[in-house]
C-alpha atoms as a PDB file:
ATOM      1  CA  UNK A   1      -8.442  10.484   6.765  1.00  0.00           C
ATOM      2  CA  UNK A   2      -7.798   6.869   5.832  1.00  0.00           C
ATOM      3  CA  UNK A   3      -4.245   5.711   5.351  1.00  0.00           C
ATOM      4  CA  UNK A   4      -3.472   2.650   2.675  1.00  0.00           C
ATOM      5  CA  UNK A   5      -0.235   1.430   3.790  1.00  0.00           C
ATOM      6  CA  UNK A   6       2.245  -0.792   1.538  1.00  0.00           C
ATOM      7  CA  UNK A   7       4.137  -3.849   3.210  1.00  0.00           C
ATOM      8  CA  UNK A   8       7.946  -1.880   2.919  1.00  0.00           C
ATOM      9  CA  UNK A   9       6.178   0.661   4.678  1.00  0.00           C
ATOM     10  CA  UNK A  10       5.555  -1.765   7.493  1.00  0.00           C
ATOM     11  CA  UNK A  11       8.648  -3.579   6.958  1.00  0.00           C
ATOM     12  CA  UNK A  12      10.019   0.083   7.678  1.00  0.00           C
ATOM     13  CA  UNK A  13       7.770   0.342  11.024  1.00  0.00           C
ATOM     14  CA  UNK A  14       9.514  -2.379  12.241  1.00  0.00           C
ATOM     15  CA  UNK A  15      12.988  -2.172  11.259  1.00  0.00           C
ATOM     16  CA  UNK A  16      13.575   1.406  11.606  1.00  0.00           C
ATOM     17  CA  UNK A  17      11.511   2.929  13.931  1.00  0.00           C
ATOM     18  CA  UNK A  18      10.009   0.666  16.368  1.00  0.00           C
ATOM     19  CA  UNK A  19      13.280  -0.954  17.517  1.00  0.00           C
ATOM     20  CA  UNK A  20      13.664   2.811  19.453  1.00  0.00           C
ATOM     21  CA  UNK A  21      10.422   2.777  20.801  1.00  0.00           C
ATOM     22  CA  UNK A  22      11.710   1.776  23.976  1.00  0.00           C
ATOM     23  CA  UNK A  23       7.830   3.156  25.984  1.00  0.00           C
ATOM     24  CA  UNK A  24       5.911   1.494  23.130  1.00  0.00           C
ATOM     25  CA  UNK A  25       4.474   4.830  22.050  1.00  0.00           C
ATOM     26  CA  UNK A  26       4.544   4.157  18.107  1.00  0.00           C
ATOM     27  CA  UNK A  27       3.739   0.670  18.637  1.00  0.00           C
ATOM     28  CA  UNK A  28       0.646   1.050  20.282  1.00  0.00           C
ATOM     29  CA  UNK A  29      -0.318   4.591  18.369  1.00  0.00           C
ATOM     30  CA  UNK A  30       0.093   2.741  15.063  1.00  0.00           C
ATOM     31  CA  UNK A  31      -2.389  -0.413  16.735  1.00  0.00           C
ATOM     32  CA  UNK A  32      -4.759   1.799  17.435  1.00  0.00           C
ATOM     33  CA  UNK A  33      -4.864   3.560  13.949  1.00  0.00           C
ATOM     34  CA  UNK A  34      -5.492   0.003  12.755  1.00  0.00           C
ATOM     35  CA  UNK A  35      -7.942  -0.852  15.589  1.00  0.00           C
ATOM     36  CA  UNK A  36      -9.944   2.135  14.162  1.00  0.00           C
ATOM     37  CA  UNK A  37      -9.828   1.593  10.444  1.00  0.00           C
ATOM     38  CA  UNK A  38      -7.878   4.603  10.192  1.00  0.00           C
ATOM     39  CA  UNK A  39      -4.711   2.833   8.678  1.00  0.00           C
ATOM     40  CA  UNK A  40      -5.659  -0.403   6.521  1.00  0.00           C
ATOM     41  CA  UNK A  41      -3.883  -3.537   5.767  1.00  0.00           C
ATOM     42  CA  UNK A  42      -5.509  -4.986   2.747  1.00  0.00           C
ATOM     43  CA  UNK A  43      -5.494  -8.704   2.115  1.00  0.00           C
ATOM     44  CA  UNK A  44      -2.562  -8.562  -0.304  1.00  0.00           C
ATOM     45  CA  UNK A  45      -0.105  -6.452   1.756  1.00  0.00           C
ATOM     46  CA  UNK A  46      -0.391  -9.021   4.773  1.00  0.00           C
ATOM     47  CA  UNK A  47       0.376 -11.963   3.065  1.00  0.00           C
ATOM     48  CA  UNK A  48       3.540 -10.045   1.502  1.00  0.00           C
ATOM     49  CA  UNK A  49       4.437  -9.737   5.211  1.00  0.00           C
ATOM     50  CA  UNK A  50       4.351 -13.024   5.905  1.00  0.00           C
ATOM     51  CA  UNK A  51       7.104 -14.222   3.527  1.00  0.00           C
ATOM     52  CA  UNK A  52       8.984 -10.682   3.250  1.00  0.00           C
ATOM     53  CA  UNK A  53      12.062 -10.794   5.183  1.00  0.00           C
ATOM     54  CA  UNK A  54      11.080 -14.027   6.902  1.00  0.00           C
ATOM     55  CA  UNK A  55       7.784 -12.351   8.340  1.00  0.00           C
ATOM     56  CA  UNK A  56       9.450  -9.856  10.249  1.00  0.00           C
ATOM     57  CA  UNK A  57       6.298  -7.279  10.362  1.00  0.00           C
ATOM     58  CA  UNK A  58       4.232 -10.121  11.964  1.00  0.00           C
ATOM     59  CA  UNK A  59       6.852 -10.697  14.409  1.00  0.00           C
ATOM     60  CA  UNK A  60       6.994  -7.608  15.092  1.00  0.00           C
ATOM     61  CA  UNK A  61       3.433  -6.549  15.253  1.00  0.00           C
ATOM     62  CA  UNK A  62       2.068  -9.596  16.398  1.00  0.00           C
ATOM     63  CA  UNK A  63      -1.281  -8.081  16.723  1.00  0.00           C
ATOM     64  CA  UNK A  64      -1.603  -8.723  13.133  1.00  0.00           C
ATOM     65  CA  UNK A  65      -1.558 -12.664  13.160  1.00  0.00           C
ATOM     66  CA  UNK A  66      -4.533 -12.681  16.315  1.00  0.00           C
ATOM     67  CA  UNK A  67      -7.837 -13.263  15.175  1.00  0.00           C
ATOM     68  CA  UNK A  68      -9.789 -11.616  17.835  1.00  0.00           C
ATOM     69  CA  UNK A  69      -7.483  -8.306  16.967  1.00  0.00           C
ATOM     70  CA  UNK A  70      -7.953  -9.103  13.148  1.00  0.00           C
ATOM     71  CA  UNK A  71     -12.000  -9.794  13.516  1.00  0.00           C
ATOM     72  CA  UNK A  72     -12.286  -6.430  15.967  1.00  0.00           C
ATOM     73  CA  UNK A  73     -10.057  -4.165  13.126  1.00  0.00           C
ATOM     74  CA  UNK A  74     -11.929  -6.463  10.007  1.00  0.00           C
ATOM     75  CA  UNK A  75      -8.825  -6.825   8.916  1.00  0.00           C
ATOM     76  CA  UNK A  76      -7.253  -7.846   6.741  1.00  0.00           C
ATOM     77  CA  UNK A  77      -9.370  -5.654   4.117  1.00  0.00           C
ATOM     78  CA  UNK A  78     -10.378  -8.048   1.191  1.00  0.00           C
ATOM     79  CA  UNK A  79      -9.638  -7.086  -2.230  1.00  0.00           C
ATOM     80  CA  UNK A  80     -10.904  -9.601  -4.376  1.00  0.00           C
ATOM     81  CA  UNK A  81     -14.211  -8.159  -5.186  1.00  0.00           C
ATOM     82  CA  UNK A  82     -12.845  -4.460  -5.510  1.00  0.00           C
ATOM     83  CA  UNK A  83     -14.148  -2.973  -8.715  1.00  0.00           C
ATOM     84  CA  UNK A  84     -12.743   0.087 -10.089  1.00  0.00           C
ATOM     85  CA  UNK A  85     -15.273   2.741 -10.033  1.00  0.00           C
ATOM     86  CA  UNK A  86     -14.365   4.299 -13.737  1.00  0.00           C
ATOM     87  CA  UNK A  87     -13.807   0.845 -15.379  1.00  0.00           C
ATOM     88  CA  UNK A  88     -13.534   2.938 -19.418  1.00  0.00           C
ATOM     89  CA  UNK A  89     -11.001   5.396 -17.558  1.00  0.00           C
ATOM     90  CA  UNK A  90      -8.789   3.097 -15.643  1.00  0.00           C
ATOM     91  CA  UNK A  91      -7.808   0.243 -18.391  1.00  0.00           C
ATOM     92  CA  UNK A  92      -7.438   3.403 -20.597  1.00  0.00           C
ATOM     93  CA  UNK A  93      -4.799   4.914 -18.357  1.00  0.00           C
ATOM     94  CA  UNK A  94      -3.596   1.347 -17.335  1.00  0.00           C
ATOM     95  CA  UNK A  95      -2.942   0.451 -21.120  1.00  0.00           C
ATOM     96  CA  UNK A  96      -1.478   3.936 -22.337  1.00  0.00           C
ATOM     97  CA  UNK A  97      -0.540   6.219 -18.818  1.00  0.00           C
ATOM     98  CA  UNK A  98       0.664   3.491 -16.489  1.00  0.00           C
ATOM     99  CA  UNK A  99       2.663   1.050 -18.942  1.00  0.00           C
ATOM    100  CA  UNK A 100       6.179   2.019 -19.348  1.00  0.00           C
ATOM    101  CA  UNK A 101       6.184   1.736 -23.210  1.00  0.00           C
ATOM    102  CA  UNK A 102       9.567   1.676 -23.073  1.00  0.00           C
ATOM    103  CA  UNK A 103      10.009  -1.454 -21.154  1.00  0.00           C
ATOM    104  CA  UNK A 104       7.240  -2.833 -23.376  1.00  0.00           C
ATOM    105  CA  UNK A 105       9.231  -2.152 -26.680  1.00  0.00           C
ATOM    106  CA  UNK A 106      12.249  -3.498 -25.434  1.00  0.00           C
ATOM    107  CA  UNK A 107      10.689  -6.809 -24.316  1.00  0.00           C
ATOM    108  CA  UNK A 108       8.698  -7.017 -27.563  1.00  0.00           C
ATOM    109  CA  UNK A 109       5.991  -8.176 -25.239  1.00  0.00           C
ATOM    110  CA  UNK A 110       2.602 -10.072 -27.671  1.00  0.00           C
ATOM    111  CA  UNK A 111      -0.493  -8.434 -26.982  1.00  0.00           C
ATOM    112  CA  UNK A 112      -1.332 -11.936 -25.216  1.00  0.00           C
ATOM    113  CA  UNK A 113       1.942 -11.308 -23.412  1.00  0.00           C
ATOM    114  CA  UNK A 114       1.082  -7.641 -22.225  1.00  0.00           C
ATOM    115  CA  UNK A 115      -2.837  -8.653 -21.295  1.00  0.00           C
ATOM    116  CA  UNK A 116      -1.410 -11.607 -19.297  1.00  0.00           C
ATOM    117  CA  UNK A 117       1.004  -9.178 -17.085  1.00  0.00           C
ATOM    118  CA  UNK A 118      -1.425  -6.308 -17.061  1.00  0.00           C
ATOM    119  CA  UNK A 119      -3.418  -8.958 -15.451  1.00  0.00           C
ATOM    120  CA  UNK A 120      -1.620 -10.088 -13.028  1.00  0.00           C
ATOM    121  CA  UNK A 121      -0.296  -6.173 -12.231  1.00  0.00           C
ATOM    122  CA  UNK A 122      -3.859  -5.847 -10.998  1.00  0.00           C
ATOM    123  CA  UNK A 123      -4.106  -8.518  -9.168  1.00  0.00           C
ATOM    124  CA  UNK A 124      -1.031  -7.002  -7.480  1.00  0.00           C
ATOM    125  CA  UNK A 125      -1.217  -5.547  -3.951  1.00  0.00           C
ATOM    126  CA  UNK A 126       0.081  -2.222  -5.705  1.00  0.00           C
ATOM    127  CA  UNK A 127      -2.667  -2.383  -7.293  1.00  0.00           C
ATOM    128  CA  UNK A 128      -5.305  -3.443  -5.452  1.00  0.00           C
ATOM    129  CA  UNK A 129      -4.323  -0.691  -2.783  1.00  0.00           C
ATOM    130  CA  UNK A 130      -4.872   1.803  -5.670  1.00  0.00           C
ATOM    131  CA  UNK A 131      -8.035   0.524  -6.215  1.00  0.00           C
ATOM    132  CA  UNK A 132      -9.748   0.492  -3.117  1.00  0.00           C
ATOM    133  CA  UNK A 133      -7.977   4.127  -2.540  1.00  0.00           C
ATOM    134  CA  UNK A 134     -10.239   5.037  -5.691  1.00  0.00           C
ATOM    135  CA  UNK A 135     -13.427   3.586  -4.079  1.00  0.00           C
ATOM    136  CA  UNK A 136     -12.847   5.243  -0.942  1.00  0.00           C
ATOM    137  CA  UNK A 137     -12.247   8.503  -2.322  1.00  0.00           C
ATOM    138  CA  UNK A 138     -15.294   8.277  -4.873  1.00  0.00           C
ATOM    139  CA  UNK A 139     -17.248   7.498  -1.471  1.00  0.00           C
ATOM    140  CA  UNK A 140     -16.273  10.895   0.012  1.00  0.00           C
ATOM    141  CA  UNK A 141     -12.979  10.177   2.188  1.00  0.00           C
ATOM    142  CA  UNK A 142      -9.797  11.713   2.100  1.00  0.00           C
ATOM    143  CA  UNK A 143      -7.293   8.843   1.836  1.00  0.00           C
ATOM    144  CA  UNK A 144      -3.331   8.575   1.584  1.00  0.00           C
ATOM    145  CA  UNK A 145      -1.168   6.132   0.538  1.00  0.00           C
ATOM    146  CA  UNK A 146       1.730   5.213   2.329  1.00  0.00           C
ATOM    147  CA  UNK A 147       4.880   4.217   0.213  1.00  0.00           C
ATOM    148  CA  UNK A 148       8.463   4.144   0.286  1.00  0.00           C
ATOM    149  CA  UNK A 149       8.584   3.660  -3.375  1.00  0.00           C
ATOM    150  CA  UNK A 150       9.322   7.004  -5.725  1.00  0.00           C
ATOM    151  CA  UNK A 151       7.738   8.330  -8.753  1.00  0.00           C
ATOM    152  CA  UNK A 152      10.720   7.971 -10.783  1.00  0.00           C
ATOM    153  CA  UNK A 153      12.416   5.011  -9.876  1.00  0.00           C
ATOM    154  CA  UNK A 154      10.903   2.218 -12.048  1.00  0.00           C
ATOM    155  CA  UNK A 155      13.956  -0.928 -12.124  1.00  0.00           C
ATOM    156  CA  UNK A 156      12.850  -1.602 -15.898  1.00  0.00           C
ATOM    157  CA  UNK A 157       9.224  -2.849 -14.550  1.00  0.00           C
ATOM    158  CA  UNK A 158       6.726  -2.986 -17.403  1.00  0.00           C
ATOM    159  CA  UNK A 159       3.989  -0.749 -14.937  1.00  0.00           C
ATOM    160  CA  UNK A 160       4.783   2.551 -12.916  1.00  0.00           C
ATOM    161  CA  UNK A 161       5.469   2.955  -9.162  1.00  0.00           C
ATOM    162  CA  UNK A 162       2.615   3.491  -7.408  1.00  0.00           C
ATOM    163  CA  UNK A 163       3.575   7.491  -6.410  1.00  0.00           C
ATOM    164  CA  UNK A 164       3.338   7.889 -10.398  1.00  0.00           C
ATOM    165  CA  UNK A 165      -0.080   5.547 -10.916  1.00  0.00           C
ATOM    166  CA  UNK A 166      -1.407   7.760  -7.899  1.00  0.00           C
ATOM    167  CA  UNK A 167      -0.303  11.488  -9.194  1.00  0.00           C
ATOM    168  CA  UNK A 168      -2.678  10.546 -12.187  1.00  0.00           C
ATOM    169  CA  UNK A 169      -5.472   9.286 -10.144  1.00  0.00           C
ATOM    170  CA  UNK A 170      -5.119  12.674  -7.929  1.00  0.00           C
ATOM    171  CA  UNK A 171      -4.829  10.328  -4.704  1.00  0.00           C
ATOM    172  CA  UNK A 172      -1.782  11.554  -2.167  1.00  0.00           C
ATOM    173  CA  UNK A 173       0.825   9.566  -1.342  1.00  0.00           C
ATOM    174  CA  UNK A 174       3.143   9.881   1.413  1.00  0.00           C
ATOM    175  CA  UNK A 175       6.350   8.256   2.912  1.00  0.00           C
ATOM    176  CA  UNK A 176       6.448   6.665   6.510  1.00  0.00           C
ATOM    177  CA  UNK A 177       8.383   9.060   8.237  1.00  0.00           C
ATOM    178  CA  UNK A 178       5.989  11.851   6.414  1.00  0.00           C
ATOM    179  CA  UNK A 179       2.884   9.970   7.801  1.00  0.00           C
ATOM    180  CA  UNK A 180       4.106   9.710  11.234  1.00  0.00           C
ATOM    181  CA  UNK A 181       5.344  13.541  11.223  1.00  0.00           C
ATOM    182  CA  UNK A 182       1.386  14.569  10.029  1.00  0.00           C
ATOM    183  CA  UNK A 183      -0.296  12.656  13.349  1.00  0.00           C
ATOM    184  CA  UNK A 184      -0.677  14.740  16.057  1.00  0.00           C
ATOM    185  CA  UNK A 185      -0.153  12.445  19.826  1.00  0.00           C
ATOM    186  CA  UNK A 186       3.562  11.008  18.714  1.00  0.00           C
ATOM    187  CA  UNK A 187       5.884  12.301  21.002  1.00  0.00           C
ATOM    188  CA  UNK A 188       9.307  10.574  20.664  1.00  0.00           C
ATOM    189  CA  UNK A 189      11.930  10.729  22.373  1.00  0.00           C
ATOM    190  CA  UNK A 190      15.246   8.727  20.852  1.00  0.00           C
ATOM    191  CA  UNK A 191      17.225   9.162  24.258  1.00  0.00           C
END
């Protein structure tokens, strides 16, 4: 199984869970996931944690700013040659089922407008996480993504949360706390 995780996840990691993780348990568990290439931190997602909450996540998990760590893991995973493997299928669900045409009416958006922001949407590290979660799972692998976002919250974006994008690309999502409940070798203990 290969686990695509967001940067709130790992801004979650850090703030939430790791601070009582007094043995380093989850700390080095979650490393070694990494390590492995069983979770990945694409490109995208680690340069959101360098300016997100004044790089907390790389404080944090300092692992993640060494380069012999970062060469060993090939890490960060690069995005910018990802191709989606259904091009006709994708920009047809990206223009009809993952636009909220809502939002879209109400900003009265030019069709140079919308192609501009559906641009940069995929350029996004939403996005580009979706993406290579399509090419690994065309190649065989189960993978998961792991978000805090929901399905239906969408704060008046003009594109879906990723739970929603991924329920009509059949790829799983999954929370943090839902992740670290499904690995087997995390025991605990908040005393």
């Amino acid at each position: 199984m290969k686990v695509v995780i967001d940067t709130n996840s790992l801004l979650s990691l850090v703030r939430y869970y790791l601070p009582f993780d007094k043995k380093g348990v989850l700390f080095k568990f979650i490393k070694s996931k990494i390590e492995n290439g069983d979770i990945i931190i694409i490109d995208k997602v680690l340069e959101e944690c360098t300016y997100n909450s004044k790089g907390l996540v790389l404080e944090k998990l300092p692992y993640l700013t060494e380069k012999t760590f970062l060469k060993s893991a090939k890490l960060p995973y690069k995005t910018d040659s990802l191709l989606v493997p259904n091009t006709k299928q994708f920009f047809h669900q990206l223009n009809n089922v993952f636009v909220n045409n809502i939002v879209k009416r109400s900003q009265g958006l030019s069709d140079v407008e919308f192609e501009n922001r559906k641009t940069a949407f995929i350029e996004s590290a939403d996005m580009k996480q979706v993406i290579l979660s399509l090419n690994l799972k065309n190649q065989g692998e189960q993978v998961i993504i792991v978000t805090e976002e929901t399905e239906s919250s969408n704060d008046n974006k003009l594109f879906k949360k990723i739970p929603a994008i991924c329920k009509e690309l059949e790829i799983d999502t999954m929370t943090l706390p839902e992740l670290i409940a499904k690995y087997d070798g995390i025991d605990i203990d908040f005393q």
